[in-house]
Protein backbone atom coordinates (compact mmCIF):
# COMPACT_ATOMS: atom_id res chain seq x y z
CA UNK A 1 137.17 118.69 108.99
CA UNK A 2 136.15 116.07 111.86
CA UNK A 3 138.08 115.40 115.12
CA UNK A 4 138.90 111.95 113.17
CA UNK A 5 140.04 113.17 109.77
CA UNK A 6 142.25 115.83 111.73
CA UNK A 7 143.72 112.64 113.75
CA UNK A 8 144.31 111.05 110.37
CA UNK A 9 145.88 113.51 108.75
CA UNK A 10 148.49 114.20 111.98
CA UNK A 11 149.40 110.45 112.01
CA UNK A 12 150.02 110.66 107.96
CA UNK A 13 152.57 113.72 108.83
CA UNK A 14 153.92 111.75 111.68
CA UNK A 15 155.92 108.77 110.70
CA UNK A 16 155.46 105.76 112.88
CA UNK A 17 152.69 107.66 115.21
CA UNK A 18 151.19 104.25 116.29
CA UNK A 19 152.44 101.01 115.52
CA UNK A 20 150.29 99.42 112.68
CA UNK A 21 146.93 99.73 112.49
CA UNK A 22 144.08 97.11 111.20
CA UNK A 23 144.98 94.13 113.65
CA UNK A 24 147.13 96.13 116.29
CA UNK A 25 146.37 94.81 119.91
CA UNK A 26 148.34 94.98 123.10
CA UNK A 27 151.61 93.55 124.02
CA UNK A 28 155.22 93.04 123.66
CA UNK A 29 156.62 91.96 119.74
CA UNK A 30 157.33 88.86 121.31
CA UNK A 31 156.32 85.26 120.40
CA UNK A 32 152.47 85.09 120.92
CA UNK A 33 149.89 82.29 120.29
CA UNK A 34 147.09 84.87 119.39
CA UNK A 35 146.30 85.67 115.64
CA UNK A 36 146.80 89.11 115.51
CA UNK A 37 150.58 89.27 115.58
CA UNK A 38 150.38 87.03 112.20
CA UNK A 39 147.96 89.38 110.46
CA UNK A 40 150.15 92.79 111.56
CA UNK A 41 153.56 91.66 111.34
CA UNK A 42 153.26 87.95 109.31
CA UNK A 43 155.22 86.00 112.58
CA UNK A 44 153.68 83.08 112.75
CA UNK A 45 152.97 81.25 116.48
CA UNK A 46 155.65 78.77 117.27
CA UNK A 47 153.40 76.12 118.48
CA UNK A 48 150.20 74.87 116.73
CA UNK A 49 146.49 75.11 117.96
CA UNK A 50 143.60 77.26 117.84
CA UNK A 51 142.98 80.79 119.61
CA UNK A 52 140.47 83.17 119.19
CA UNK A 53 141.06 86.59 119.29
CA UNK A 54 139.01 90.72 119.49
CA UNK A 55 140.76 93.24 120.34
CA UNK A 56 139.90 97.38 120.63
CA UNK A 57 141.70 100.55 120.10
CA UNK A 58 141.13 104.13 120.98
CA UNK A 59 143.46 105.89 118.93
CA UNK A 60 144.53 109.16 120.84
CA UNK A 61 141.12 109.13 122.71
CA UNK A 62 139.55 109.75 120.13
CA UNK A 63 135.82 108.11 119.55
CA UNK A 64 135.69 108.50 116.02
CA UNK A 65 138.99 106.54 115.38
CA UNK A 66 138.41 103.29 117.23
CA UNK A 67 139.72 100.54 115.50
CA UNK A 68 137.45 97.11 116.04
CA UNK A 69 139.01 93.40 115.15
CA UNK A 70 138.50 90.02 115.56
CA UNK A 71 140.65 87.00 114.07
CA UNK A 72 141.11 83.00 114.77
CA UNK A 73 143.65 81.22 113.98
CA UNK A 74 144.73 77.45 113.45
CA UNK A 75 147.56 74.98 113.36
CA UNK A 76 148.32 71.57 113.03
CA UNK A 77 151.98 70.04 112.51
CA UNK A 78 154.35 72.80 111.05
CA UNK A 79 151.21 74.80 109.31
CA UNK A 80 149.94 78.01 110.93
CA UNK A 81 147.16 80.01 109.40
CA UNK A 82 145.34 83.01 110.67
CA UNK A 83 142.27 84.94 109.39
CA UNK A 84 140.96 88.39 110.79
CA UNK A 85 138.21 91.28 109.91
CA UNK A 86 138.39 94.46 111.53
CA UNK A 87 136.70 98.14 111.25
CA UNK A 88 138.38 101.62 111.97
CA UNK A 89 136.99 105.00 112.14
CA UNK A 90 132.57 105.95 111.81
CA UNK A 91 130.91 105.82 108.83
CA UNK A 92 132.20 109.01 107.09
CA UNK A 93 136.09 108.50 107.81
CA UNK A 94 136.54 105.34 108.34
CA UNK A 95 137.47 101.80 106.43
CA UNK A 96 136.83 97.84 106.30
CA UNK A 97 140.23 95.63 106.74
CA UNK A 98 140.09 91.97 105.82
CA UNK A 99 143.20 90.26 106.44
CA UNK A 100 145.06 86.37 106.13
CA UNK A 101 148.32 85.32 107.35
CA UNK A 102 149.86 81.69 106.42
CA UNK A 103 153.38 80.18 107.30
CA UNK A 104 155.47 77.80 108.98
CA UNK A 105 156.89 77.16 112.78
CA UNK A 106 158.23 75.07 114.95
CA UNK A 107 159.41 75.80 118.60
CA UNK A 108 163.23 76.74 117.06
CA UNK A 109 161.76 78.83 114.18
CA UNK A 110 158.69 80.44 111.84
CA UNK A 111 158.38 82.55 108.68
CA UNK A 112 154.96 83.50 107.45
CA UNK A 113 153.31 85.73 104.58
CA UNK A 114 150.36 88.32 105.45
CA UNK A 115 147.74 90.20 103.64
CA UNK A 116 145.44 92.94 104.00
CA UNK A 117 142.73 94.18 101.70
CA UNK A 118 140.70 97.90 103.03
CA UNK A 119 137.77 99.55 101.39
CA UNK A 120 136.47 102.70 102.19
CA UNK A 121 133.27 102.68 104.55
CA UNK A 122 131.77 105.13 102.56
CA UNK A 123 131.06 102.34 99.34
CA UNK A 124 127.89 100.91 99.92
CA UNK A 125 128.58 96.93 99.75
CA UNK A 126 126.08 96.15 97.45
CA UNK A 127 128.14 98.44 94.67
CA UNK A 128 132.34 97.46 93.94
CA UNK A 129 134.54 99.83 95.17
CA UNK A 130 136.28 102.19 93.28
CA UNK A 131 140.07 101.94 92.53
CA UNK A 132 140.33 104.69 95.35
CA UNK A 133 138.20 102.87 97.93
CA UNK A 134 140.70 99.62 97.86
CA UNK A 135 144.05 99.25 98.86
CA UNK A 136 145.79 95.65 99.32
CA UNK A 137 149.13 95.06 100.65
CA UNK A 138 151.37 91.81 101.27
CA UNK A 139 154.42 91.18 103.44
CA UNK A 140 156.47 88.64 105.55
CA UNK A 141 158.54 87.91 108.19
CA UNK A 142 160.72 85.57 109.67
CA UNK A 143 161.98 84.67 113.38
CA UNK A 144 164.80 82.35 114.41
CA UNK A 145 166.22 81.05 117.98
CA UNK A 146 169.27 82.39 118.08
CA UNK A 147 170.40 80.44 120.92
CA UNK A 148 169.08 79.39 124.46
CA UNK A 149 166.49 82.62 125.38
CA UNK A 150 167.57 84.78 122.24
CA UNK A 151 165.28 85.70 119.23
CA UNK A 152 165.73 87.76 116.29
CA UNK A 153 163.07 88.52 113.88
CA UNK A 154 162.44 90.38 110.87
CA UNK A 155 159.48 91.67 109.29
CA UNK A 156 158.62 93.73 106.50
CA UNK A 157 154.55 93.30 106.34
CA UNK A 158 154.27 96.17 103.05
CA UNK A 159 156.16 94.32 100.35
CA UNK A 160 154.09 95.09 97.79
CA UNK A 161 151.16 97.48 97.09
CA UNK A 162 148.45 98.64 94.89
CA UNK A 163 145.28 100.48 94.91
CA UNK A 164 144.64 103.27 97.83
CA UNK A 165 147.67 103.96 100.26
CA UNK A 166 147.45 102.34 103.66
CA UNK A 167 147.11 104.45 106.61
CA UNK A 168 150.43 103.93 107.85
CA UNK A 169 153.60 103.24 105.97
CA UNK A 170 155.72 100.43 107.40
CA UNK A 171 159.60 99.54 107.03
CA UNK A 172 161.24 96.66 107.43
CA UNK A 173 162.05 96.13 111.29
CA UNK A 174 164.72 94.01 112.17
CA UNK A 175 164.34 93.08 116.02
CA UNK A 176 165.88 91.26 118.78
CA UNK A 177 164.56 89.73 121.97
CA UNK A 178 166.37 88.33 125.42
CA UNK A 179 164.40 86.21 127.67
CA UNK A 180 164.89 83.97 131.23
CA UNK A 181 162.69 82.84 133.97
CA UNK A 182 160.34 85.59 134.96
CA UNK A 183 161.89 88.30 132.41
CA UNK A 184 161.69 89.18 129.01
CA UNK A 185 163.71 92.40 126.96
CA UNK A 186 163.46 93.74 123.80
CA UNK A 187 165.06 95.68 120.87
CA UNK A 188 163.85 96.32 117.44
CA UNK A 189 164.64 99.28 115.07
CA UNK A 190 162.55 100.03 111.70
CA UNK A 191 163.72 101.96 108.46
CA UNK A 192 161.70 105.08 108.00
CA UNK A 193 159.66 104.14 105.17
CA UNK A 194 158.22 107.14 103.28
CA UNK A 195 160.64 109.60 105.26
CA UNK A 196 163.87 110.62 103.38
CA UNK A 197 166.44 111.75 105.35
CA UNK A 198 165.06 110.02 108.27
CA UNK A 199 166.69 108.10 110.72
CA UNK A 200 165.11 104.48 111.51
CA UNK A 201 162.69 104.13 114.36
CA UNK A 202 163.55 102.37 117.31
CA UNK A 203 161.53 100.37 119.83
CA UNK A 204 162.93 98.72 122.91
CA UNK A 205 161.05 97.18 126.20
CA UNK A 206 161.29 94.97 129.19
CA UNK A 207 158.75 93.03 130.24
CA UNK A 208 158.24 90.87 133.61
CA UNK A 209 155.86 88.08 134.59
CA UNK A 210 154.30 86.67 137.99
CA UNK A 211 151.90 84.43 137.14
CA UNK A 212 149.38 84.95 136.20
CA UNK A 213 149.68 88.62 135.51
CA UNK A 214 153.25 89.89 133.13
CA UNK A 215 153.32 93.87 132.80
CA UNK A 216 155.83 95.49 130.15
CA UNK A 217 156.95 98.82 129.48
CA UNK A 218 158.39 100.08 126.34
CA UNK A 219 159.66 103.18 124.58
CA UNK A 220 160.06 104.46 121.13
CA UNK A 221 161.27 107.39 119.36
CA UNK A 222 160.06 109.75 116.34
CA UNK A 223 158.62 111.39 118.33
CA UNK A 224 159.82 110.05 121.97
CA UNK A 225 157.28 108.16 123.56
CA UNK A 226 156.19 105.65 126.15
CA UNK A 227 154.06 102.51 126.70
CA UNK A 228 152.69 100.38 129.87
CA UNK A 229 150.67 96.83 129.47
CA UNK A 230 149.44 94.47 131.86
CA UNK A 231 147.92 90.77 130.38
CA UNK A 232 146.69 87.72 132.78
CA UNK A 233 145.75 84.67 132.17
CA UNK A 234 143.15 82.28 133.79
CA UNK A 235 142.95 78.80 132.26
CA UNK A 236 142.71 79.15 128.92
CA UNK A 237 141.60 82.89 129.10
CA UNK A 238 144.07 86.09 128.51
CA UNK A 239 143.13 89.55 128.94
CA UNK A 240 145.43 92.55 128.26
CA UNK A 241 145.63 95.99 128.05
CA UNK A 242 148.39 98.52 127.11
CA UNK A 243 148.20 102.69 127.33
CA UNK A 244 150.81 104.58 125.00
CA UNK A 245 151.30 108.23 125.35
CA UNK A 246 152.09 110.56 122.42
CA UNK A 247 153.69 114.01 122.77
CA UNK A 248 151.40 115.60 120.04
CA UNK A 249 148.40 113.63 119.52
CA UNK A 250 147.19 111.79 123.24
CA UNK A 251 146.70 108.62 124.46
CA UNK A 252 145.98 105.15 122.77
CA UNK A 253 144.45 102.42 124.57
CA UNK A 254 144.75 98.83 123.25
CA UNK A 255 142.58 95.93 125.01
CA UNK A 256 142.34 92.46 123.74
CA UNK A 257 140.72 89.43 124.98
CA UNK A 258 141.83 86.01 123.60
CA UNK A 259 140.87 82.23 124.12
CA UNK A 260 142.67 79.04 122.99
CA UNK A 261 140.11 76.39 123.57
């Protein structure tokens, strides 16, 4: 068995070893302009426009498990949509991910749909996959203003599935978020999906901005574990990166570049 397929098969006995998968980049789960967080979690942006989006992953350092993504996404009034295409894994262990994400938002609140179709990289594209090469799944989530600086959220991005099983399975998280000039903290838990007898997985964080740099720092548990990011922005620019640790499995890196022209 490869390096990869071993790191596979660890973070299928591991429940919640990396948050999402397809259209993860770096950050806090907080509101965000760029597409991805509509294509992993189904939040849409709370104000409309256009961004542009790639992002990278390293999956426990290892080569063979990079993910690869880019996505746009658009809106105009109330409408927010977001399309994405990304690639994890080589050639032999590895799948395609398209994905869409369409909702509505305004600066007080949002609720979106997602959806994400994967095909084996092994099935040549000129030939349809099999029923084992293609999985879809569909989900949603909501976030409200709760008052002046307070957010709650929740999101539950596998609703419904059928063909192949994703690579991670994903409960409904419930979250809330605290903000005020300079400061942001946050607190989400998510039922262990897949995992009787488990307890829920929690997530919380604090993040703190200077212009034009914000760093964050999170933890989560099942299995404890840690997380540091730093993002800055120039014009209409943002670059960020975040390093998580794992106990068993080794370091991910997320980067992600993003432009809203």
């Amino acid at each position: 068995m490869s390096r990869a397929a071993t790191a596979l098969a660890l973070a299928a006995l591991l429940p919640a070893a990396a948050a999402a998968q397809d259209f993860a980049s770096p950050g806090p789960p907080l509101r965000s302009a760029m597409p991805f967080a509509a294509l992993e979690r189904g939040t849409p942006p709370a104000e409309p426009g256009l961004a542009l989006a790639s992002a990278g992953v390293r999956w426990y350092g290892i080569a063979g498990l990079d993910t690869r993504a880019a996505a746009v996404a658009a809106g105009w009034r109330s409408a927010r949509m977001a399309v994405g295409l990304s690639q994890t894994g080589d050639g032999a262990v590895g799948w395609t991910a398209a994905g869409v994400a369409a909702g509505i938002a305004n600066p007080a609140a949002g609720a979106g749909l997602r959806a994400v179709a994967r095909r084996d990289r092994t099935t040549p594209f000129d030939r349809p996959p099999a029923a084992d090469d293609l999985g879809v799944e569909v989900g949603g989530a909501a976030w409200l203003e709760a008052g002046t600086g307070l957010d709650v959220w929740c999101s539950a991005p596998q609703l419904w599935m059928k063909g192949a099983a994703p690579p991670l399975a994903r409960g409904l998280e419930l979250g809330i978020s605290a903000s005020g000039p300079g400061w942001a903290a946050w607190l989400a838990r998510e039922s262990a999906r897949g995992a009787a007898g488990r307890d829920g997985i929690h997530n919380a964080g604090l993040a703190l901005t200077l212009d034009p740099l914000t760093a964050w720092v999170s933890a989560r548990d099942a299995p404890t574990r840690g997380a540091f990011g730093l993002s800055a922005h120039a014009s209409r620019i943002e670059v960020a990166v975040e390093i998580e640790g794992h106990p068993i499995l080794g370091e991910t890196v997320r980067l992600s570049l993003g432009v809203t022209p």
